[in-house]
Protein backbone atom coordinates (compact mmCIF):
# COMPACT_ATOMS: atom_id res chain seq x y z
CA UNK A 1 70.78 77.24 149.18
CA UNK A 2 74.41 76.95 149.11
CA UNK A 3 74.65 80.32 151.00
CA UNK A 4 72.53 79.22 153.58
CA UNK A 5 74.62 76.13 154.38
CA UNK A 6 77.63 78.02 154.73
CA UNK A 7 76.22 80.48 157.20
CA UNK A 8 74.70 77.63 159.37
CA UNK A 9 78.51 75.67 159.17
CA UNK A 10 80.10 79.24 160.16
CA UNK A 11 77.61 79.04 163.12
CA UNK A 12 78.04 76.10 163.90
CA UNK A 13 81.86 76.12 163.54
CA UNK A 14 81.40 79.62 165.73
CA UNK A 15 79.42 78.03 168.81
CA UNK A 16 81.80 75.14 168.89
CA UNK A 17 84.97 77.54 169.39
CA UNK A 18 82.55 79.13 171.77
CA UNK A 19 81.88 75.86 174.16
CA UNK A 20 85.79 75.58 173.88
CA UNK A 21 86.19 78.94 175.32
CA UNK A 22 84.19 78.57 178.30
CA UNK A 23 85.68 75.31 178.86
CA UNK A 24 88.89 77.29 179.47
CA UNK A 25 87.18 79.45 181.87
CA UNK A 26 87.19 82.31 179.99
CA UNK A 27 83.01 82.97 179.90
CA UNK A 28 83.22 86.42 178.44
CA UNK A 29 84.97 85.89 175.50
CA UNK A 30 83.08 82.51 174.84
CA UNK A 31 79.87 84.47 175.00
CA UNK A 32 81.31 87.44 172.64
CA UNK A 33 82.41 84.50 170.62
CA UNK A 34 78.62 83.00 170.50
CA UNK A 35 77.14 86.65 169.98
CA UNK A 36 79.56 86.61 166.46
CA UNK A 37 78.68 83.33 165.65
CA UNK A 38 74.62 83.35 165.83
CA UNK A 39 75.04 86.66 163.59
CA UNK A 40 75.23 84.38 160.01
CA UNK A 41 72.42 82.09 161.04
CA UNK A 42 70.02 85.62 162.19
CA UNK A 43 70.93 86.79 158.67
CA UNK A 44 69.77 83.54 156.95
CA UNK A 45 66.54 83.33 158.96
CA UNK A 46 65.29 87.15 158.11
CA UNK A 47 66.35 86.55 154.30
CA UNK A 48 69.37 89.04 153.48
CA UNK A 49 71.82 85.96 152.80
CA UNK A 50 69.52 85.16 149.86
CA UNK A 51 68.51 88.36 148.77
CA UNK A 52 72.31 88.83 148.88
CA UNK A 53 72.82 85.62 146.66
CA UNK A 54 69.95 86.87 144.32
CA UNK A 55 71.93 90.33 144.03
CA UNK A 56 75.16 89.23 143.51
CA UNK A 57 74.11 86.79 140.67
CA UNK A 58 71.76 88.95 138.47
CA UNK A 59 73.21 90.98 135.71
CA UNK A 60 70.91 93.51 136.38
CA UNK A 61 71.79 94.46 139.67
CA UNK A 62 75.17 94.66 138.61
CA UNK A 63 74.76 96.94 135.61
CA UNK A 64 72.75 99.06 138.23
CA UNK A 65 75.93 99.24 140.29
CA UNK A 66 77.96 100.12 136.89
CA UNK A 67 75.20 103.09 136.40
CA UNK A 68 75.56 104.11 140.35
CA UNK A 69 79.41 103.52 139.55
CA UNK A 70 79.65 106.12 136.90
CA UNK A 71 77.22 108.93 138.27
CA UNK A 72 79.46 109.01 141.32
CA UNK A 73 82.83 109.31 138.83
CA UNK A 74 80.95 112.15 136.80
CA UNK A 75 79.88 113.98 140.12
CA UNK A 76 83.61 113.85 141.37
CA UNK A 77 84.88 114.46 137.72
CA UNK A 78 82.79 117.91 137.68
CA UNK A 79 83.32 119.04 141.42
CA UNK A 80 87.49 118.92 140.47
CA UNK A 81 86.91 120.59 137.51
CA UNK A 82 85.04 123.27 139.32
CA UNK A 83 87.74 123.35 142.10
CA UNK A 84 90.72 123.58 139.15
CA UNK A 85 89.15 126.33 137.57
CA UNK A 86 87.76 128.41 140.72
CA UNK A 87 83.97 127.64 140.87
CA UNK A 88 81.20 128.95 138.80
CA UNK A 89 80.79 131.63 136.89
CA UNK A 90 78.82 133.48 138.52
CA UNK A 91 81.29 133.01 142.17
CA UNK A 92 84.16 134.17 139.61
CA UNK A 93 82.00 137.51 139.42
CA UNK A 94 80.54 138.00 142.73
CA UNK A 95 85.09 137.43 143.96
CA UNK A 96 85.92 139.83 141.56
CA UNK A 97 83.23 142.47 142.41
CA UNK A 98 83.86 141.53 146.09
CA UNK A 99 87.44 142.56 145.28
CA UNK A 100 87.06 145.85 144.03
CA UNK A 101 85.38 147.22 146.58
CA UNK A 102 87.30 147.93 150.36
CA UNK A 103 86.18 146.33 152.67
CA UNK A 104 87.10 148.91 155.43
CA UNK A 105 88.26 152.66 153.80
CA UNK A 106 89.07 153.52 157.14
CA UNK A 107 91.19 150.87 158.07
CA UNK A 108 94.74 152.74 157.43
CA UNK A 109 94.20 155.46 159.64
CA UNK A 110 95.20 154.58 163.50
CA UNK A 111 91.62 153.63 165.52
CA UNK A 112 94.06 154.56 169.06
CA UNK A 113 95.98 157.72 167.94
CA UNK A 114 99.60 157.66 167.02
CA UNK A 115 101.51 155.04 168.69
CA UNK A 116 105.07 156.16 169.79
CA UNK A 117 107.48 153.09 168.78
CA UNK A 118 111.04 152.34 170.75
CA UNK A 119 114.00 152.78 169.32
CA UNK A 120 115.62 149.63 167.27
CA UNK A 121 118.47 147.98 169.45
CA UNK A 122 122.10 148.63 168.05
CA UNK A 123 124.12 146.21 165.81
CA UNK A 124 125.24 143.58 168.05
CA UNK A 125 129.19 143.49 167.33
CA UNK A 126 130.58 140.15 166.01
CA UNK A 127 132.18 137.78 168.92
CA UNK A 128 134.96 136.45 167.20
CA UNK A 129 136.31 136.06 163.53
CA UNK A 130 135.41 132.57 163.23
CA UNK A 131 131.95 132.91 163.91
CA UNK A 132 131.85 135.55 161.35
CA UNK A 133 133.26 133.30 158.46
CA UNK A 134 130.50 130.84 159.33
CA UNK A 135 127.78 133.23 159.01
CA UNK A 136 129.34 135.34 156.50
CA UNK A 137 127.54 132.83 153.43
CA UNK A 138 124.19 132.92 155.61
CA UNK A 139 124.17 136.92 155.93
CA UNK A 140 124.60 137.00 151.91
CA UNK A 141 121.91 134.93 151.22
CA UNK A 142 119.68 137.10 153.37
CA UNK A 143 120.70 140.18 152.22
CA UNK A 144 120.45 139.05 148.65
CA UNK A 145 116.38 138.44 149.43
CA UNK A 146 115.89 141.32 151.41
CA UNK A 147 116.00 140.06 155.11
C-alpha cells in the first residue's frame, strides 16, 4: 500500500515537472520527462511494485537470495582454483601428451632451399669521447645480459 502511494506521488511529482517543461517551450524534453514519470504508476497497475514489496519483506525470499548468493561464490571459488592449478586432470594429461609429441618434424629443415644472408654492417666508430662515457654504463649492462 505504502509502495503504491509513493509510485503514484513520483508520478505525479514527474508529470508536474513535465507541464513545467513545456511551459518553457521545450516539448521534447517535457514529453521524455512524462514518458519517465508514467513508468512508476505502469509498474503499480500490472503488480511488480507489490510483488516487489512482498519480496523484499519475506524472509524466505531472502534466504533464497543467500542460497543463490553462495552457489555463485562456490562456482567462482572452484573455476579460480581450476585456473591456479592449470585445469583438470585430465587437460593436465592431454598438455603433457600434446607436448611430447612435434607438432611438425619437418619444420627445421628450409621449405625454400638455403637462403643466402647479407653480410652484417661494420662497427659504427664512436663520434666523440663524450658520447662514449655516456653510453659506456649502458653498453655494460647489455653486454653483461647478452645483448
Amino acid at each position: 500500500m505504502i509502495a503504491e502511494t509513493v509510485c503514484s506521488a513520483v508520478s505525479a511529482a514527474g508529470l508536474g515537472i513535465a507541464v513545467v517543461t513545456a511551459y518553457r517551450k521545450r516539448f521534447l524534453a517535457a514529453a521524455r520527462i512524462a514518458a519517465y514519470s508514467l513508468v512508476p504508476v505502469g509498474l503499480v497497475m500490472t503488480g511488480v511494485v507489490g510483488w516487489l514489496a512482498d519480496t523484499a519483506l519475506s524472509p524466505t525470499a531472502w534466504a533464497g537470495f543467500g542460497v543463490l548468493g553462495a552457489a555463485w561464490l562456490l562456482f567462482a571459488g572452484t573455476r579460480a582454483a581450476e585456473r591456479r592449478r592449470g585445469g583438470t586432470r585430465a587437460e593436465r594429461k592431454a598438455a603433457k601428451d600434446a607436448g611430447r609429441a612435434a607438432v611438425a618434424p619437418a619444420a627445421s629443415e628450409p621449405s625454400l632451399g638455403q637462403v643466402t644472408r647479407p653480410a652484417a654492417r661494420p662497427a659504427a666508430a664512436p663520434r666523440s669521447s663524450g658520447t662514449a662515457d655516456d653510453f659506456s654504463d649502458i653498453e655494460a649492462i647489455l653486454k653483461k645480459h647478452g645483448l
